[in-house]
PDB file of N, CA and C in Angstrom:
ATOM      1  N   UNK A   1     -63.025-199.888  -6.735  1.00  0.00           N
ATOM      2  CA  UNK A   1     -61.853-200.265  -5.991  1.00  0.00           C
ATOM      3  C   UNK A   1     -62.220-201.470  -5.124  1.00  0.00           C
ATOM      4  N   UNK A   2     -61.474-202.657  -5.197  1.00  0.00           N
ATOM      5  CA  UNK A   2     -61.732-203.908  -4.910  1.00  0.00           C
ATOM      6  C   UNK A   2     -61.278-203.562  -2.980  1.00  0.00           C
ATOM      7  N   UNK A   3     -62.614-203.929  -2.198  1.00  0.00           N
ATOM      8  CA  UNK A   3     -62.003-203.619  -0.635  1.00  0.00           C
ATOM      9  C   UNK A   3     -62.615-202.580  -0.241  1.00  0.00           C
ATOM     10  N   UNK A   4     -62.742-202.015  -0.820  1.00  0.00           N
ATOM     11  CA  UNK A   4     -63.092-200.388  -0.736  1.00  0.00           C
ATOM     12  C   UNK A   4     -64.783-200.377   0.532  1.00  0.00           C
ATOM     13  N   UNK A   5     -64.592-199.729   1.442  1.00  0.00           N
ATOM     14  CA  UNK A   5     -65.730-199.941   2.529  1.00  0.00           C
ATOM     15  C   UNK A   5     -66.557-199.071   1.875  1.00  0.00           C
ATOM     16  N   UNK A   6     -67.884-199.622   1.580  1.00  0.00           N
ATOM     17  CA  UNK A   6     -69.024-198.621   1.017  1.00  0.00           C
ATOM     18  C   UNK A   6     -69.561-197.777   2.176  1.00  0.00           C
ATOM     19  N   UNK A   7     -70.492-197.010   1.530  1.00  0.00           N
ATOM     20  CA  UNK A   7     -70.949-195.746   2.539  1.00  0.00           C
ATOM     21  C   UNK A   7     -72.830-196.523   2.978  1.00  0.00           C
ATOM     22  N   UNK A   8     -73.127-196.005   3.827  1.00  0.00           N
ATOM     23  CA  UNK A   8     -73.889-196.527   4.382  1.00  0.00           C
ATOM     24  C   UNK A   8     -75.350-195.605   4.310  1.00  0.00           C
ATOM     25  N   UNK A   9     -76.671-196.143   4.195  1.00  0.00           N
ATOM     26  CA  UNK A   9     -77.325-195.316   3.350  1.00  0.00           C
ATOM     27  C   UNK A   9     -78.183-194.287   4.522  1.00  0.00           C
ATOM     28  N   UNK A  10     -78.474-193.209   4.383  1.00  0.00           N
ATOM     29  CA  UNK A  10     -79.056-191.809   4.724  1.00  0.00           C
ATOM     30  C   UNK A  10     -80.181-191.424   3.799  1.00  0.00           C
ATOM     31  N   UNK A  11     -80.659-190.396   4.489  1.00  0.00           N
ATOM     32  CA  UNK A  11     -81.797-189.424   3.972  1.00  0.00           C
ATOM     33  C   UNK A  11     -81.649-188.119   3.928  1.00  0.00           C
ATOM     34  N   UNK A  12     -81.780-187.527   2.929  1.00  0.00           N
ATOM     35  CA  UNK A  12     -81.454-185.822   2.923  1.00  0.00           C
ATOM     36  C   UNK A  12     -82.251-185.639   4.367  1.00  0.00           C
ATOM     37  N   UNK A  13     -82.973-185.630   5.280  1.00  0.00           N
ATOM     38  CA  UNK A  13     -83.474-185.575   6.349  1.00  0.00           C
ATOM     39  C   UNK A  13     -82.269-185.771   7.488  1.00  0.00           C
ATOM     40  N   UNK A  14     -82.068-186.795   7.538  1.00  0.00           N
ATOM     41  CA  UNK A  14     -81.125-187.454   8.620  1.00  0.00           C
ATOM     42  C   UNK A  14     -79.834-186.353   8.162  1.00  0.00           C
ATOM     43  N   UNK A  15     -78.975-186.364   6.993  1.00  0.00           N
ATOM     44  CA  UNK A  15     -78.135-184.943   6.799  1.00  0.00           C
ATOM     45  C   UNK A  15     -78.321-183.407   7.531  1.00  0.00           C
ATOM     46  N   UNK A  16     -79.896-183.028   7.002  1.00  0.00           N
ATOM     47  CA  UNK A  16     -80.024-181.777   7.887  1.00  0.00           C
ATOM     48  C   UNK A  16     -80.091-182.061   9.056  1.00  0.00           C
ATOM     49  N   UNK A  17     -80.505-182.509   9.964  1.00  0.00           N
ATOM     50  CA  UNK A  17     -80.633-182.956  11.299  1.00  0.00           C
ATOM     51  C   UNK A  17     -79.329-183.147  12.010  1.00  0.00           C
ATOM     52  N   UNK A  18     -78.323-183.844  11.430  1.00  0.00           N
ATOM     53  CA  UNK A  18     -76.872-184.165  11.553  1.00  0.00           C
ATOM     54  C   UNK A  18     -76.670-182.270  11.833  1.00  0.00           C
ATOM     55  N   UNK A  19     -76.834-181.696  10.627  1.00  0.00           N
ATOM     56  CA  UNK A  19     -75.876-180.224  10.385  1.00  0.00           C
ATOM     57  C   UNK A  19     -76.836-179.693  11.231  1.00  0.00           C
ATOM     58  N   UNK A  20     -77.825-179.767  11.499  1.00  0.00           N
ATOM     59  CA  UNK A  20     -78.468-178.744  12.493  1.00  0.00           C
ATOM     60  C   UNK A  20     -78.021-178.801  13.847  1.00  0.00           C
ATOM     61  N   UNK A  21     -77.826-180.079  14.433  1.00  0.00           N
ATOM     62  CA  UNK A  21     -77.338-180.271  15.487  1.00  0.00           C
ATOM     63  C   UNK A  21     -75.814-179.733  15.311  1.00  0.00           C
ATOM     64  N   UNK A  22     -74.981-180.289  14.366  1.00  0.00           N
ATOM     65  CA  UNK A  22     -73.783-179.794  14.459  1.00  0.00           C
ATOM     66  C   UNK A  22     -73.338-178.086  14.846  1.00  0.00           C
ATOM     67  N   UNK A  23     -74.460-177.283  13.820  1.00  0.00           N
ATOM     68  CA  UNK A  23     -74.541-175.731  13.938  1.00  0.00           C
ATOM     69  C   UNK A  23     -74.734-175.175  15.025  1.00  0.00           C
ATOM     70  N   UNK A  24     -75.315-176.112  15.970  1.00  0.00           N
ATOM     71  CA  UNK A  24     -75.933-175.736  16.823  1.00  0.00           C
ATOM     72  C   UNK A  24     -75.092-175.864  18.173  1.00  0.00           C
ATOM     73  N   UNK A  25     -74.441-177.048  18.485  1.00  0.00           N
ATOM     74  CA  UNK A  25     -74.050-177.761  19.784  1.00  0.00           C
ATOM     75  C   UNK A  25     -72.175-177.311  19.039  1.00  0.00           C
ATOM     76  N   UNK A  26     -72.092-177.689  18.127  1.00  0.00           N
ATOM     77  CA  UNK A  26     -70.482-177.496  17.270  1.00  0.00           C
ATOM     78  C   UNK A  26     -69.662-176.528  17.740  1.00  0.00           C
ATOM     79  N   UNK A  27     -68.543-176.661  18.527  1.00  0.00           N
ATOM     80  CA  UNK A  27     -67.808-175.656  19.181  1.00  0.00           C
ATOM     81  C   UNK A  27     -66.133-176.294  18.352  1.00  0.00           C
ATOM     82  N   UNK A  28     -65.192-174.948  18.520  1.00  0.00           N
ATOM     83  CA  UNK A  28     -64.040-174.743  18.055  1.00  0.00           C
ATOM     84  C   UNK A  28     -63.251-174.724  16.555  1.00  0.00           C
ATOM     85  N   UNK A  29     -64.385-174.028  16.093  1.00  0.00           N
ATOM     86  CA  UNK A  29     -63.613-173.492  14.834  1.00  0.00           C
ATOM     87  C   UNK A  29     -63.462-174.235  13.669  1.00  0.00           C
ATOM     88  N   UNK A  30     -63.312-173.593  12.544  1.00  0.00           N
ATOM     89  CA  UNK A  30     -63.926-174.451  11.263  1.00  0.00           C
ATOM     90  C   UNK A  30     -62.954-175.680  10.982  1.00  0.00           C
ATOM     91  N   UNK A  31     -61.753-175.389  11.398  1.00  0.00           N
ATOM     92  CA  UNK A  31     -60.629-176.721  11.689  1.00  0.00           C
ATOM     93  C   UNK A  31     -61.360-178.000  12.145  1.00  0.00           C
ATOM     94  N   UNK A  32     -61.353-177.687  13.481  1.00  0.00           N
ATOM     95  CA  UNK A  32     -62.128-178.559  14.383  1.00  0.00           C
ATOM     96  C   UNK A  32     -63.508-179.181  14.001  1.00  0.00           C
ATOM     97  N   UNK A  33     -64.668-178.554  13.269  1.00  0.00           N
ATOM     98  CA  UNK A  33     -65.918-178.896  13.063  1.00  0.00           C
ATOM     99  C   UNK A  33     -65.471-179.696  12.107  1.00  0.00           C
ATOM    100  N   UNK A  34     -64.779-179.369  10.868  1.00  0.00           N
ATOM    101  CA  UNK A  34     -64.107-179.888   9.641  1.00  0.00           C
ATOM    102  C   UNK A  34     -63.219-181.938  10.132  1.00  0.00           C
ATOM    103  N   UNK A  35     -62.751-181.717  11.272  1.00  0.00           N
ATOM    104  CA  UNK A  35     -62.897-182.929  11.887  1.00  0.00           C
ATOM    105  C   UNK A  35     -63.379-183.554  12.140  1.00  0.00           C
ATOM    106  N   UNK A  36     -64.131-183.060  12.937  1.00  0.00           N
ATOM    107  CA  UNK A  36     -65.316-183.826  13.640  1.00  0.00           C
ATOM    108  C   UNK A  36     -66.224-184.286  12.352  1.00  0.00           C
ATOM    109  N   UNK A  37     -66.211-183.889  11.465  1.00  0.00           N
ATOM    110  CA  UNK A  37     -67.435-183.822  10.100  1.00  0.00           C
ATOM    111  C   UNK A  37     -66.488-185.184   9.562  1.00  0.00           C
ATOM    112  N   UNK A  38     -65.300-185.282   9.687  1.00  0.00           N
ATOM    113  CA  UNK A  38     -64.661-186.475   8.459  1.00  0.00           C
ATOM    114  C   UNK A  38     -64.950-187.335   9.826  1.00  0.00           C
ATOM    115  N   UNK A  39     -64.492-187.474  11.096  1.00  0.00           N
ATOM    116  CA  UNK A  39     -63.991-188.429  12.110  1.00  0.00           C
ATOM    117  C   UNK A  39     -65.773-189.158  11.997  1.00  0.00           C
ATOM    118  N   UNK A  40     -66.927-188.867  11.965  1.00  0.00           N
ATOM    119  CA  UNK A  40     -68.196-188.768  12.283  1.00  0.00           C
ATOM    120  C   UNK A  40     -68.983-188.920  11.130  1.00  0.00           C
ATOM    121  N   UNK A  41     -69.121-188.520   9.889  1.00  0.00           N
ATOM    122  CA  UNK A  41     -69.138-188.689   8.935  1.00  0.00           C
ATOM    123  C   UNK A  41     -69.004-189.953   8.260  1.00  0.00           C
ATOM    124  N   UNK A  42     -67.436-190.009   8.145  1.00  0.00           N
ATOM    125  CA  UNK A  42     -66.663-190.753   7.275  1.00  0.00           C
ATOM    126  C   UNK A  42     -66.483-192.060   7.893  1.00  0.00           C
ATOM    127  N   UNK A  43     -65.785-191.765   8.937  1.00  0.00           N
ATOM    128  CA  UNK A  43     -65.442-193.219   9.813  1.00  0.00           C
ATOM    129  C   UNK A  43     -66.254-193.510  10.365  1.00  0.00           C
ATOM    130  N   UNK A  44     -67.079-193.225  11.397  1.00  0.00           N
ATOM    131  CA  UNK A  44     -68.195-193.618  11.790  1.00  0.00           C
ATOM    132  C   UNK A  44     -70.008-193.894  11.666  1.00  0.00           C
ATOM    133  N   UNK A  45     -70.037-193.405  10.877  1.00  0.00           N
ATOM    134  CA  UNK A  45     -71.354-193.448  10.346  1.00  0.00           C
ATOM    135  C   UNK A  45     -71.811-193.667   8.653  1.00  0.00           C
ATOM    136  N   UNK A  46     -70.086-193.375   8.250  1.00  0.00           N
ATOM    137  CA  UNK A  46     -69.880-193.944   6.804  1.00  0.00           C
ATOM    138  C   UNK A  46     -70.845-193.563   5.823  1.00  0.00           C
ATOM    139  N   UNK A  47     -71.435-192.416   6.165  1.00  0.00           N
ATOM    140  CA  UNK A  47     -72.487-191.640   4.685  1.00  0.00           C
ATOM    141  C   UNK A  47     -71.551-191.369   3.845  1.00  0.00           C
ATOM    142  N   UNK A  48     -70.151-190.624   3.935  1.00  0.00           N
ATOM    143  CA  UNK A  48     -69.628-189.873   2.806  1.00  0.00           C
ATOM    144  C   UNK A  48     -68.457-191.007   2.670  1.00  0.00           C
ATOM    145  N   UNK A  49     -68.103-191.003   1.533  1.00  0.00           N
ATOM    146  CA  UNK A  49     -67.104-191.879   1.432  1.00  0.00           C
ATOM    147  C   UNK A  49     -65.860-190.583   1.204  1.00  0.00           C
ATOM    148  N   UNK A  50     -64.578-191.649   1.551  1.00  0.00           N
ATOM    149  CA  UNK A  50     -63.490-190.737   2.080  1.00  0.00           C
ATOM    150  C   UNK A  50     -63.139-189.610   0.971  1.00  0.00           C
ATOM    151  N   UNK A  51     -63.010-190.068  -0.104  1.00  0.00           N
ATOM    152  CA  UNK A  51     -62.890-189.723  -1.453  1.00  0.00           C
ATOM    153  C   UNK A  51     -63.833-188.631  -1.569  1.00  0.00           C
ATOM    154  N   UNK A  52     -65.266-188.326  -1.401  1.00  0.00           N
ATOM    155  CA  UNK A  52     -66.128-187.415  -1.807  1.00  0.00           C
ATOM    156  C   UNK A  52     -65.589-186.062  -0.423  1.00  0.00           C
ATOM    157  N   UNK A  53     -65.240-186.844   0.889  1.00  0.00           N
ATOM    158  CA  UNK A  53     -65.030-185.801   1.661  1.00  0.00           C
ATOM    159  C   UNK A  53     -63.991-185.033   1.572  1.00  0.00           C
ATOM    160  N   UNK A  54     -62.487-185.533   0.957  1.00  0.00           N
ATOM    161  CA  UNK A  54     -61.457-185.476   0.492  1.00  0.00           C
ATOM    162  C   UNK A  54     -61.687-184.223  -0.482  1.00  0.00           C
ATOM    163  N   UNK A  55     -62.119-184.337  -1.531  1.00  0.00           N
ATOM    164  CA  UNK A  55     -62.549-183.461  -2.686  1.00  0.00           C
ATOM    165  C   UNK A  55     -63.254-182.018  -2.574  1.00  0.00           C
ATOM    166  N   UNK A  56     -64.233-182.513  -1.063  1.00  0.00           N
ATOM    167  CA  UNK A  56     -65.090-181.175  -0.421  1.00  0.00           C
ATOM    168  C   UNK A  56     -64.184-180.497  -0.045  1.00  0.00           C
ATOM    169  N   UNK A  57     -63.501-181.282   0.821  1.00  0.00           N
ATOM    170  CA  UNK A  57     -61.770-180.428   1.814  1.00  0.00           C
ATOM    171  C   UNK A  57     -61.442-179.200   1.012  1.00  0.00           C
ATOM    172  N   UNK A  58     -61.115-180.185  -0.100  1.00  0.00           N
ATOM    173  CA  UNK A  58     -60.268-179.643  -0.473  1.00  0.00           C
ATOM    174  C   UNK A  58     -60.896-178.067  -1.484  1.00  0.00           C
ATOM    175  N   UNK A  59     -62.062-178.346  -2.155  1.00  0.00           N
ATOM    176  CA  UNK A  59     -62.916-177.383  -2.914  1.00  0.00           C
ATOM    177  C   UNK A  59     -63.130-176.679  -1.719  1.00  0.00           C
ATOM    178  N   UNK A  60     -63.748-176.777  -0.931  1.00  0.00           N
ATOM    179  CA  UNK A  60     -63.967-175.756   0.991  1.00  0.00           C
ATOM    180  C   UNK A  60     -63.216-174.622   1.054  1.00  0.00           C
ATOM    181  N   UNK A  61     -61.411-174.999   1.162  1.00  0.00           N
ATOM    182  CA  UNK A  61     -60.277-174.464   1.385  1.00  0.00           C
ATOM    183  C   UNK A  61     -59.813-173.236   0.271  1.00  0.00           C
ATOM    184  N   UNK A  62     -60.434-173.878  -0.755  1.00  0.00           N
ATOM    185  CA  UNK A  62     -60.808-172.800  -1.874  1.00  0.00           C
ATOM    186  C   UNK A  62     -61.548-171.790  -2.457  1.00  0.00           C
ATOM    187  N   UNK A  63     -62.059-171.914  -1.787  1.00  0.00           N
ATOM    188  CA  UNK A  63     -63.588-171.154  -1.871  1.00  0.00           C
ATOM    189  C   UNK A  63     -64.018-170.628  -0.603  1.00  0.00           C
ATOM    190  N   UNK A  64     -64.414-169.216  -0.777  1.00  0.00           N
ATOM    191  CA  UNK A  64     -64.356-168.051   0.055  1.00  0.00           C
ATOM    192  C   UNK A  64     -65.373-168.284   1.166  1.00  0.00           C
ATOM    193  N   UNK A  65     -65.364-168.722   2.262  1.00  0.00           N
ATOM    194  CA  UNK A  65     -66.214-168.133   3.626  1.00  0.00           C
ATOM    195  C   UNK A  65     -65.616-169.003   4.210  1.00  0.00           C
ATOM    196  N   UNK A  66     -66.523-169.542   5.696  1.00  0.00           N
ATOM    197  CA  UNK A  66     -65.921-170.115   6.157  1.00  0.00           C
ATOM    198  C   UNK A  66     -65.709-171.557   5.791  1.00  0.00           C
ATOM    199  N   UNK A  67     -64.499-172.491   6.531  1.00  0.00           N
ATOM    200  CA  UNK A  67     -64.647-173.820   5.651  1.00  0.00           C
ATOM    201  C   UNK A  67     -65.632-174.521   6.233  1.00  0.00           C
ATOM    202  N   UNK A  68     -65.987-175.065   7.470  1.00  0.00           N
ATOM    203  CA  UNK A  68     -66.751-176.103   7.730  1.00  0.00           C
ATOM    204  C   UNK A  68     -68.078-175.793   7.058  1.00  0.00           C
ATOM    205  N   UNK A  69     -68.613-174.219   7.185  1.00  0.00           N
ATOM    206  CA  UNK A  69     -69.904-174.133   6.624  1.00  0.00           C
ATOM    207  C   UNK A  69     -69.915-175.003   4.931  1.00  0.00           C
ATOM    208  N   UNK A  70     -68.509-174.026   4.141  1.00  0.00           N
ATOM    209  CA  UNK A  70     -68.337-174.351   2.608  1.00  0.00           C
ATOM    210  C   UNK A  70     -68.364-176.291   2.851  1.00  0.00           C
ATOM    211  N   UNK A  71     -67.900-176.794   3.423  1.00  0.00           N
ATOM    212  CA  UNK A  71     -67.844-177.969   3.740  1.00  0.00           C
ATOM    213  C   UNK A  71     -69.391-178.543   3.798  1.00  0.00           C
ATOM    214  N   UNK A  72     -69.652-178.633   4.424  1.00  0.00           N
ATOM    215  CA  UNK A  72     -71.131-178.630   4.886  1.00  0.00           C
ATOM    216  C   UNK A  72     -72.147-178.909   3.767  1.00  0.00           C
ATOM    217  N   UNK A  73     -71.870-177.491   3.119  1.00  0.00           N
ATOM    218  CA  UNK A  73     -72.691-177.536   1.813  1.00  0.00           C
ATOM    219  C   UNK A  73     -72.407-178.283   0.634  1.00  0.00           C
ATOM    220  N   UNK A  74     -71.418-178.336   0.669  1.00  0.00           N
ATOM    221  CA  UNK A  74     -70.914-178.927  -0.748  1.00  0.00           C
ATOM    222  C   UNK A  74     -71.031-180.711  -0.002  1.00  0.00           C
ATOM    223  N   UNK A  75     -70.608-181.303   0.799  1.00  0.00           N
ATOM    224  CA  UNK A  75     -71.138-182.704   1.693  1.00  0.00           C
ATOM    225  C   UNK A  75     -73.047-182.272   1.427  1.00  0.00           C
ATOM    226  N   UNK A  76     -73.924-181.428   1.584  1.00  0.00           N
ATOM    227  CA  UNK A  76     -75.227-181.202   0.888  1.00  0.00           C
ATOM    228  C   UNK A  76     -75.348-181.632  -0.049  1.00  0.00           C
ATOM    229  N   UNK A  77     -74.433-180.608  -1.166  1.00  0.00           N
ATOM    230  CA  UNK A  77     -74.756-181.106  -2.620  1.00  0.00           C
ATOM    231  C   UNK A  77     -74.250-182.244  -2.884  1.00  0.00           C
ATOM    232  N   UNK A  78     -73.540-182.856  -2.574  1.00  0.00           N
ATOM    233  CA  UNK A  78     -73.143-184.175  -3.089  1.00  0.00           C
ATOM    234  C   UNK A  78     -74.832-185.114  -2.590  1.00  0.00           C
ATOM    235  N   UNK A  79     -75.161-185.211  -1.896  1.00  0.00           N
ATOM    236  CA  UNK A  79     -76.159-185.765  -0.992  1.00  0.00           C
ATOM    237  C   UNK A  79     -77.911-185.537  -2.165  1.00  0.00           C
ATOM    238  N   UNK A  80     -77.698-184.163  -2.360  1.00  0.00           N
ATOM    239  CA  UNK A  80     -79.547-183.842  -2.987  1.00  0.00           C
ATOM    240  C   UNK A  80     -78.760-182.922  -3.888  1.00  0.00           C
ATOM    241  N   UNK A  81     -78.159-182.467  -4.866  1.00  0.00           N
ATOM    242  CA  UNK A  81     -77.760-181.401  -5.263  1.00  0.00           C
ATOM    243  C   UNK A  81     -77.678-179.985  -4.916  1.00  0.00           C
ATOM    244  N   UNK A  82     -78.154-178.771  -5.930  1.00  0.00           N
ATOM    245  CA  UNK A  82     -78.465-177.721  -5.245  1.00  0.00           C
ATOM    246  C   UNK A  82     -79.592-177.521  -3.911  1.00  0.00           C
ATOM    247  N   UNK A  83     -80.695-178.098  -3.927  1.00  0.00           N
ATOM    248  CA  UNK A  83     -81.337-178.540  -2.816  1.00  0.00           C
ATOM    249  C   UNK A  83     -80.926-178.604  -1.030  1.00  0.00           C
ATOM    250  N   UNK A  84     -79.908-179.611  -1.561  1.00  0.00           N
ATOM    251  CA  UNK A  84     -79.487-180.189  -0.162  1.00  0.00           C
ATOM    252  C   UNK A  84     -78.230-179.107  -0.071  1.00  0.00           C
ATOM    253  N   UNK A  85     -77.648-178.460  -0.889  1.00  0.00           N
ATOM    254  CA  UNK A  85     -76.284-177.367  -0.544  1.00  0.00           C
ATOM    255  C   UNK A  85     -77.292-176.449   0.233  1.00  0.00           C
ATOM    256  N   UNK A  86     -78.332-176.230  -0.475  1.00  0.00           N
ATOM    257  CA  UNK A  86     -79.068-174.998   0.385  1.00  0.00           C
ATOM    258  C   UNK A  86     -79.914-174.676   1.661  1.00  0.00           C
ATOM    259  N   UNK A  87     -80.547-176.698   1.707  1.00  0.00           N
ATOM    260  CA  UNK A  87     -80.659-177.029   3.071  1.00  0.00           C
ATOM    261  C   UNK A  87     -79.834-176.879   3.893  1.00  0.00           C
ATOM    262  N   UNK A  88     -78.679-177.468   3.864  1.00  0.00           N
ATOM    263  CA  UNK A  88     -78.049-177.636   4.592  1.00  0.00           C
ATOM    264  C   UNK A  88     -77.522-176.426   5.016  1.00  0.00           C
ATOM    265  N   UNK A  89     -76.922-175.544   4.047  1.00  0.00           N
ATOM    266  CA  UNK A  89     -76.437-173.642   4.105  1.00  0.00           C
ATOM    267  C   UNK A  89     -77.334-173.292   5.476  1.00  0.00           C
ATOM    268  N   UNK A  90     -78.773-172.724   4.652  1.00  0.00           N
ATOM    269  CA  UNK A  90     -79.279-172.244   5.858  1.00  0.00           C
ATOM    270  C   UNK A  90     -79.907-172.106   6.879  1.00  0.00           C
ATOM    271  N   UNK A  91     -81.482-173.227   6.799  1.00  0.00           N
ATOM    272  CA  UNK A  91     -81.794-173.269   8.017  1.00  0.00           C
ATOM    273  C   UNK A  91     -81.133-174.884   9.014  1.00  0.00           C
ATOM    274  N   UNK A  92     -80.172-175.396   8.557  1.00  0.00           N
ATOM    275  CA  UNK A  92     -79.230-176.279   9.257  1.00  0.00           C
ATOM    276  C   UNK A  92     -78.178-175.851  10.051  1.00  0.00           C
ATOM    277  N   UNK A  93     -77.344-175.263   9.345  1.00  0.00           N
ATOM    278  CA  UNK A  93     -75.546-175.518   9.494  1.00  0.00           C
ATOM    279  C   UNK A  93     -75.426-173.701  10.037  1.00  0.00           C
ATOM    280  N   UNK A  94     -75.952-172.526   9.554  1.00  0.00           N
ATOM    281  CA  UNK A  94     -75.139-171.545   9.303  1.00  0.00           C
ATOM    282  C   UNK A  94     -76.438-170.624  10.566  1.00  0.00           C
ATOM    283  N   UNK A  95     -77.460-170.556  10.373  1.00  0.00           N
ATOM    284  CA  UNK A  95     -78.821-169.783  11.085  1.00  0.00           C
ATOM    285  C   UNK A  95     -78.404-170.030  12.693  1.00  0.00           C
ATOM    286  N   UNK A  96     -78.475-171.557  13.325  1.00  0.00           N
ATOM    287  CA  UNK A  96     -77.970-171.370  14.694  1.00  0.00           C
ATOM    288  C   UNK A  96     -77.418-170.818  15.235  1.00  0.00           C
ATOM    289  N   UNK A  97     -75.919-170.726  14.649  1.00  0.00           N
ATOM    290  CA  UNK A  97     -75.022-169.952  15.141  1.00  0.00           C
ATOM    291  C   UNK A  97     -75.361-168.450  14.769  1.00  0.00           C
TER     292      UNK A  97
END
């Protein structure tokens, strides 16, 4: 897509670190984290492009637990595959809390 703002480059490292802190300090509910994850993410730090976060949303909302965690992981797997879904799952995003 001609225009289209590329995503800006990361390390499966810098991801867990992101979700660990998020799991950790992240207050008001999977709505809210689910925000903060596109507003922070997407617009500001530009790792995920809108389109890949769009698609998580929406697979998240579908799929059984909570969303920001399902979010989370699947923004993982896109990142390192099964690997990074599972980093990110448990000792990142889900263990803090």
């Amino acid at each position: 897509m001609l225009g289209a703002p590329s995503t800006a480059s990361y390390t499966l490292r810098d991801l867990l670190l992101y979700f660990l802190r998020l799991g950790t300090l992240g207050f008001g509910g999977p709505i809210a984290l689910a925000g903060h994850m596109q507003k922070d993410l997407v617009e500001e730090r530009r790792w995920v492009s809108k389109q890949d976060y769009l698609e998580g949303l929406a697979f998240s909302q579908l799929s059984p637990g909570p969303l920001a965690a399902q979010l989370a992981m699947y923004l993982g797997w896109v990142r390192a595959g099964a690997l990074g879904a599972t980093l990110v799952a448990s000792p990142s995003f889900c263990l803090p809390s």
